[in-house]
Protein backbone atom coordinates (compact mmCIF):
# COMPACT_ATOMS: atom_id res chain seq x y z
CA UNK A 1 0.00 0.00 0.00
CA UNK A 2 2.53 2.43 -1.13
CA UNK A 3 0.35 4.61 -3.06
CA UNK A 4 -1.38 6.61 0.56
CA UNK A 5 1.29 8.28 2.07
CA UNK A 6 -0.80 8.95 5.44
CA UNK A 7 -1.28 5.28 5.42
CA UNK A 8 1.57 4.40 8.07
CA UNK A 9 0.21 6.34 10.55
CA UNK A 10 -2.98 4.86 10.38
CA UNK A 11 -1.69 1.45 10.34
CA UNK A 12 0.45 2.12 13.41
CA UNK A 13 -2.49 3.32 15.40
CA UNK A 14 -4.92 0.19 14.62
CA UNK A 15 -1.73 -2.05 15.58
CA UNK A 16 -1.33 -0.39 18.67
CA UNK A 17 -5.34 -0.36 19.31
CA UNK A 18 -4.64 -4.07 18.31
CA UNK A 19 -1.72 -4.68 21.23
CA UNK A 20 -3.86 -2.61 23.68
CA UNK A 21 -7.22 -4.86 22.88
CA UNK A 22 -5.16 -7.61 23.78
CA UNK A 23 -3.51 -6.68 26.77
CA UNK A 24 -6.85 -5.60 28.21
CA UNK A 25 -7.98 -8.78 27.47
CA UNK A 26 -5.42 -10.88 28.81
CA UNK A 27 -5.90 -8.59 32.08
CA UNK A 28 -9.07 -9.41 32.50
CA UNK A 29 -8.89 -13.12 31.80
CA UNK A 30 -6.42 -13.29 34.36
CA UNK A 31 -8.68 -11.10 36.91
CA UNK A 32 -11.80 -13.58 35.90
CA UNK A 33 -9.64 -16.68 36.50
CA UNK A 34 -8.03 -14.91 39.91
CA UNK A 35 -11.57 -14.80 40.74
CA UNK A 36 -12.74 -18.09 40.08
CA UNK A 37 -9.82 -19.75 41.77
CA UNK A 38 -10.88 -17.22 45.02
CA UNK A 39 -14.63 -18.77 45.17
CA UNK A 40 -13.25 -22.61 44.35
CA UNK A 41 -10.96 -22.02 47.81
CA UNK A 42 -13.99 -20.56 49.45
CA UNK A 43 -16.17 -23.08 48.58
CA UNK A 44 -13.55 -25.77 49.44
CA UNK A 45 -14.83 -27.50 45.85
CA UNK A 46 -14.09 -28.13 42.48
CA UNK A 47 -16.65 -28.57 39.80
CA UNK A 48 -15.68 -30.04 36.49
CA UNK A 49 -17.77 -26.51 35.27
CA UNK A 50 -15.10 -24.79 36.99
CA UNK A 51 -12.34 -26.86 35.66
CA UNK A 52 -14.13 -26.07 32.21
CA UNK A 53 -13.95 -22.51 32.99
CA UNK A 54 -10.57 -22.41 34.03
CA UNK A 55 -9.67 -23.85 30.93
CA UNK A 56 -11.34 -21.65 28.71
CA UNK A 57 -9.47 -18.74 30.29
CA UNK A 58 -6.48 -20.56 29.42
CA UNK A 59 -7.45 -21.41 25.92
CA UNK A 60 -8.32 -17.42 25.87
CA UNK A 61 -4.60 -16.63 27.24
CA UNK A 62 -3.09 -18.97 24.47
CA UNK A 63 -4.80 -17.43 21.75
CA UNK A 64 -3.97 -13.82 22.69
CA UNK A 65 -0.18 -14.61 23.29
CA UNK A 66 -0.21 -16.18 19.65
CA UNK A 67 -1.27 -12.92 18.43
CA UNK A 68 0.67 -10.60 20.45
CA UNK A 69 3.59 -13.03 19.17
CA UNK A 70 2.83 -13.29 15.43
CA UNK A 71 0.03 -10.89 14.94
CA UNK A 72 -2.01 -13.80 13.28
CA UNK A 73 -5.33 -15.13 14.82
CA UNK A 74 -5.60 -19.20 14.17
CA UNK A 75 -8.69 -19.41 13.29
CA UNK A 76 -8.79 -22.87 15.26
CA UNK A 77 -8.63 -21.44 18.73
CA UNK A 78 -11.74 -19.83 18.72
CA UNK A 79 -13.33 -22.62 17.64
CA UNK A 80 -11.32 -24.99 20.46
CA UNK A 81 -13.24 -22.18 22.76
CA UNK A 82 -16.52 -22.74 21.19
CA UNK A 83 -16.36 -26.15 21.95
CA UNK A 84 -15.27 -25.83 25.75
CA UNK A 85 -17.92 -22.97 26.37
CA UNK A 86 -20.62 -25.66 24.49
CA UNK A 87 -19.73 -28.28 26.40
CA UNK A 88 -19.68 -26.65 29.74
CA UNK A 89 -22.93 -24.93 29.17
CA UNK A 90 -24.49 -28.32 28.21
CA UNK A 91 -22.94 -30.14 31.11
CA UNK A 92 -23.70 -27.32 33.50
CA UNK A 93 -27.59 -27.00 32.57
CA UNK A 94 -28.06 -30.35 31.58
CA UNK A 95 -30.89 -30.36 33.98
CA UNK A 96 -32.77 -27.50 32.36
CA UNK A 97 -32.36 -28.51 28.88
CA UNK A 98 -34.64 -30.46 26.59
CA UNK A 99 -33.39 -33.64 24.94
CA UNK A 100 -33.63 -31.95 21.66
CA UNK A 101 -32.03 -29.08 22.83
CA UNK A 102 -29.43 -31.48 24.67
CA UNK A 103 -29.18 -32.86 20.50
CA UNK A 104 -28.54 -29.50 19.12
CA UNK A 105 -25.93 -28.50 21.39
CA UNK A 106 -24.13 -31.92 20.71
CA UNK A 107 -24.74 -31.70 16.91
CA UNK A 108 -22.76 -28.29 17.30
CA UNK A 109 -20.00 -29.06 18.92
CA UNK A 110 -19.36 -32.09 16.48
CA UNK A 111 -20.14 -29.44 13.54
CA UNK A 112 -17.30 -27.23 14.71
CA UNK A 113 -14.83 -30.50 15.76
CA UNK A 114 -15.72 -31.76 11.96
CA UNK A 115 -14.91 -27.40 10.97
CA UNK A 116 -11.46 -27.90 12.94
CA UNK A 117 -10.48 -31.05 11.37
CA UNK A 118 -11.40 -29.43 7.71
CA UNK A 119 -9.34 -26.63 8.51
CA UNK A 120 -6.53 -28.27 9.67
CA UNK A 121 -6.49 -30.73 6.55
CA UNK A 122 -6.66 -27.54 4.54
CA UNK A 123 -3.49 -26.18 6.44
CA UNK A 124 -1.50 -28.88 5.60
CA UNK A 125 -2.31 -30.18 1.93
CA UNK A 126 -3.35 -26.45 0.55
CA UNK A 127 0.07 -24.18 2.82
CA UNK A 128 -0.68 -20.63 1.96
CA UNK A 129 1.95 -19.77 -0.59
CA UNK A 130 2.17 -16.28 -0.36
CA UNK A 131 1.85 -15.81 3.38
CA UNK A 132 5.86 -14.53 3.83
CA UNK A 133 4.94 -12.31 0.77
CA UNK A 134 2.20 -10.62 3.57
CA UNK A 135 4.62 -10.89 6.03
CA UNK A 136 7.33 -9.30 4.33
CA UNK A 137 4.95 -6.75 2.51
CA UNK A 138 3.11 -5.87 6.73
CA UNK A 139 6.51 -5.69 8.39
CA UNK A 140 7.98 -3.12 5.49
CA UNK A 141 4.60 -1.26 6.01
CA UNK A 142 4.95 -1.02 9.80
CA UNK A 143 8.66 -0.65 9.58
CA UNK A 144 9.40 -3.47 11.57
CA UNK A 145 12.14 -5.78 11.17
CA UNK A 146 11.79 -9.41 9.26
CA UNK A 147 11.65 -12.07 10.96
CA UNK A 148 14.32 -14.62 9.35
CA UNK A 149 13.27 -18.20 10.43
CA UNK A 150 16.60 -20.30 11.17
């Protein structure tokens, strides 16, 4: 994108709205998680719902340090969340559910497992070919330095 000369500056500012997103993110994951392991001690009991949750804040952590790392969102973490927060919310009101709703949750989560494996198949017999192209083309934009795998 050579041909806007004001374009740097607005591509600095969304990457550092980007890093600060993230950061505020990862704070409050960690403050949600600080919390949750508070009320487990409190209670003196652990729920597999609360190990659930404690792994989607995890799963949350993981994804946003892959970003902040290569400032590329894998499209298969969300989807690993999806799943967690599915099953969690069916085994949590499993009670309150109807069978057929009980069947549309499950249907769902195999949906997105059968979206991951797709993906992931995609990944490695279709490899983007042009992706250090981007990265080259991103860092020169940002004026960042390029990052030289050994």
């Amino acid at each position: 994108m050579k041909h806007y000369p004001g374009i740097k500056p607005v591509k600095r500012a969304i990457r550092m709205a980007e890093v600060i997103g993230l950061i505020l993110i990862a704070i409050a994951t960690i403050f949600a998680g600080v919390i949750e392991l508070i009320n487990m001690v409190s209670n003196m009991a652990v729920s597999l719902g609360d190990l659930l949750l404690m792994f989607l804040y995890l799963e949350i952590l993981a994804m946003v340090a892959i970003y902040l790392d290569s400032g590329k969102l894998p499209i298969r973490f969300p989807l690993y969340i999806a799943i967690i927060a599915l099953a969690r919310y069916l085994i949590l009101d499993m009670k309150n559910l109807e069978s057929l709703e009980m069947l549309a949750i499950g249907s769902t989560m195999l949906l997105i497992g059968f979206t991951v494996i797709i993906i992931r198949y995609g990944h490695l017999k279709l490899p983007y070919t042009d992706s250090k192209c981007l990265e080259e083309n991103l860092a020169s934009d940002l004026d960042l330095p390029i990052k030289k795998k050994i």
